[in-house]
C-alpha atoms as a PDB file:
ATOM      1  CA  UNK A   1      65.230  38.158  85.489  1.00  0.00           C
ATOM      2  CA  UNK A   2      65.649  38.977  89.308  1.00  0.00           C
ATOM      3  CA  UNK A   3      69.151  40.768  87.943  1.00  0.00           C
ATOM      4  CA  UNK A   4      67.204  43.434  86.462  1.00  0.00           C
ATOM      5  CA  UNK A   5      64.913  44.822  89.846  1.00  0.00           C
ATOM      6  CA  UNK A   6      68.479  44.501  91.402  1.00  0.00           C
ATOM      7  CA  UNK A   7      70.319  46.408  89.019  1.00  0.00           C
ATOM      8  CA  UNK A   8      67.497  49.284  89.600  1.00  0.00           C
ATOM      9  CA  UNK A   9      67.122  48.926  93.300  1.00  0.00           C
ATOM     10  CA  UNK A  10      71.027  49.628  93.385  1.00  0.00           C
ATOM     11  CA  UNK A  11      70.897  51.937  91.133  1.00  0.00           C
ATOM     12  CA  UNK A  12      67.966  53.854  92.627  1.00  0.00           C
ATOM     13  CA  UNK A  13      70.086  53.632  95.893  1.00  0.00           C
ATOM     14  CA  UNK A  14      73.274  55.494  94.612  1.00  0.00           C
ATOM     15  CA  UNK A  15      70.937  58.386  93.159  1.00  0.00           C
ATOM     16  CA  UNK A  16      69.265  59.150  96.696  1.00  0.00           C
ATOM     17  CA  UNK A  17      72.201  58.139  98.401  1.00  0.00           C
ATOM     18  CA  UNK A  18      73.122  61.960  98.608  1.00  0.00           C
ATOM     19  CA  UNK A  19      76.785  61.154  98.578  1.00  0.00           C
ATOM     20  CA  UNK A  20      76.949  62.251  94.794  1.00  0.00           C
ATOM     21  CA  UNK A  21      78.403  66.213  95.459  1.00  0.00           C
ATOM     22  CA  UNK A  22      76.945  66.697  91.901  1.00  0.00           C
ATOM     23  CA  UNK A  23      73.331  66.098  92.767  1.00  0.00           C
ATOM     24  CA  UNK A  24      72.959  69.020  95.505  1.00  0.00           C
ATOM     25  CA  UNK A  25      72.927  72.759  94.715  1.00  0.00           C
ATOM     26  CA  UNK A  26      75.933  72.854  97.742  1.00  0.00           C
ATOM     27  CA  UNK A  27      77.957  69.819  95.942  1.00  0.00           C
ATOM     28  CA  UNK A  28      77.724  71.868  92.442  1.00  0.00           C
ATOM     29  CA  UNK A  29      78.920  75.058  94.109  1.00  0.00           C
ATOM     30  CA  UNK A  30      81.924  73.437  95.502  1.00  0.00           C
ATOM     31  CA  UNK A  31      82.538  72.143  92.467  1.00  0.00           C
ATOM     32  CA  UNK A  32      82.200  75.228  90.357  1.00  0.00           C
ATOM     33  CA  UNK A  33      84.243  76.747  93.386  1.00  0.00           C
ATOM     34  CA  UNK A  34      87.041  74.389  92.570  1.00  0.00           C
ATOM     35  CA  UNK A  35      87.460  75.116  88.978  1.00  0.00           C
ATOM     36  CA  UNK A  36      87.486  78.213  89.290  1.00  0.00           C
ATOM     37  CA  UNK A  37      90.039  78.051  91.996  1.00  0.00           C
ATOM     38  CA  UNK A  38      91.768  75.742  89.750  1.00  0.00           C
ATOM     39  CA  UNK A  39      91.346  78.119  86.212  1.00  0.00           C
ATOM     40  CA  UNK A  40      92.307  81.799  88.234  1.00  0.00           C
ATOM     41  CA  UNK A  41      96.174  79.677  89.715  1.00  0.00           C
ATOM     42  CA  UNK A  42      96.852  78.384  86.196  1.00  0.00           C
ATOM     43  CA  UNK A  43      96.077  81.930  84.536  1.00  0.00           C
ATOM     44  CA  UNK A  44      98.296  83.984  87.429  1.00  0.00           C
ATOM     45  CA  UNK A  45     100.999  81.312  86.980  1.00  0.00           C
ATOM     46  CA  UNK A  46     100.723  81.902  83.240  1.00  0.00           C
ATOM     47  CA  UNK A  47     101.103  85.874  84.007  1.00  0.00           C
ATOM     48  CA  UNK A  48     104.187  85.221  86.084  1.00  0.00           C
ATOM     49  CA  UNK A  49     105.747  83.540  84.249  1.00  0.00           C
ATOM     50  CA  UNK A  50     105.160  85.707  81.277  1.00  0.00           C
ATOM     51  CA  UNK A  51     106.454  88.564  83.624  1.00  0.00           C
ATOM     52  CA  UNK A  52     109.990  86.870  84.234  1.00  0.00           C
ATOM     53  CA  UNK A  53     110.934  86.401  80.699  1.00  0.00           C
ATOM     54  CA  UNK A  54     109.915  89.810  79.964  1.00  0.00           C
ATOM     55  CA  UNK A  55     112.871  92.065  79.454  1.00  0.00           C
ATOM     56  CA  UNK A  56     112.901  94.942  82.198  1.00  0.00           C
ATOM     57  CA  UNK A  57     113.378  98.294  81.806  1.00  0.00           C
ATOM     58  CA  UNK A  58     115.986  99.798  83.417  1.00  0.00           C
ATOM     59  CA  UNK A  59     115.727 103.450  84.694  1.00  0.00           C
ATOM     60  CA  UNK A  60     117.363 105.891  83.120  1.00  0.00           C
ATOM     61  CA  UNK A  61     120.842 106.638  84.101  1.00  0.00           C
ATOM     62  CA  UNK A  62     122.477 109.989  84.956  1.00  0.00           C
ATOM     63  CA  UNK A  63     125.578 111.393  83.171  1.00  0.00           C
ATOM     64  CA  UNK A  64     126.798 113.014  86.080  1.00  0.00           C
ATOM     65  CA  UNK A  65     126.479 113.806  89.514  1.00  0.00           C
ATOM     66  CA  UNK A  66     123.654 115.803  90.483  1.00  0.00           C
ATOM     67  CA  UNK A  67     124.742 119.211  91.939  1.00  0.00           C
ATOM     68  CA  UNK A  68     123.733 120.981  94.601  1.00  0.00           C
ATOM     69  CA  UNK A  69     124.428 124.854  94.793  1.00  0.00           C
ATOM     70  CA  UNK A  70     125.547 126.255  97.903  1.00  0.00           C
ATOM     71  CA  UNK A  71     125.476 130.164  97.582  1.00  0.00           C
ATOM     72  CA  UNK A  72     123.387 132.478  99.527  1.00  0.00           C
ATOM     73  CA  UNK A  73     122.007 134.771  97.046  1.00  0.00           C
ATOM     74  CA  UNK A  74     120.271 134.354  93.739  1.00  0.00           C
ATOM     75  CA  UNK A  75     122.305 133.852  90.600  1.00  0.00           C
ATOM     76  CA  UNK A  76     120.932 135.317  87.236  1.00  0.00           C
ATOM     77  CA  UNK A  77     121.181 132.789  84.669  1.00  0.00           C
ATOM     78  CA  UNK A  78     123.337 135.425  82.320  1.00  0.00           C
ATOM     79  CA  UNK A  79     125.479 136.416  84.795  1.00  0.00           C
ATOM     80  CA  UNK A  80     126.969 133.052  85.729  1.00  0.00           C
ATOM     81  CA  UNK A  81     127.345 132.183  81.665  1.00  0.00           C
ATOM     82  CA  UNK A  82     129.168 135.291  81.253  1.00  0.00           C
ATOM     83  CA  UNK A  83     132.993 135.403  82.684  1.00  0.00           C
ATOM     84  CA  UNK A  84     133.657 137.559  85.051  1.00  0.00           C
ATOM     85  CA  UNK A  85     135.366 141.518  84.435  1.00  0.00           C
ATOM     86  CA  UNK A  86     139.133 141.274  85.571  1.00  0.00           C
ATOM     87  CA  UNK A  87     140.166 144.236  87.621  1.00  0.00           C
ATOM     88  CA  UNK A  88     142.875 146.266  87.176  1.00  0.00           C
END
């Protein structure tokens, strides 16, 4: 019979004790904290490593060299596709 008082008076102990994080409004934040801290690393892990497998996409090559012109004056656009009158 005295086991049972005991039992409570411990157990009533451990309750108010206050060292339970669970049981204080502070203790529960930390722990939501901690998940969530915990959830958001797994999920951008996740991402990155999604990422890396992904195939990239390469930019788009050029045929040639780009060209710069170097004359003075302005070219029409018919006068440079058309050749040029030989002289006699």
């Amino acid at each position: 019979m005295k086991k049972i008082p005991l039992f409570l008076f411990v157990a009533l102990i451990a309750l108010t004790d206050g060292s339970c994080s669970y049981l204080t409004s502070n203790g529960r934040h930390q722990a939501a904290y901690a998940r969530y801290i915990r959830h958001s690393s797994y999920n951008r892990m996740k991402l990155q490593r999604k990422l890396s497998r992904s195939p990239k996409i390469q930019p788009p090559r050029m045929q040639s060299e780009p060209t710069i012109a170097t004359s003075i004056s302005p070219e029409s656009v018919t006068a440079s596709a058309e050749p040029a009158p030989a002289e006699n």
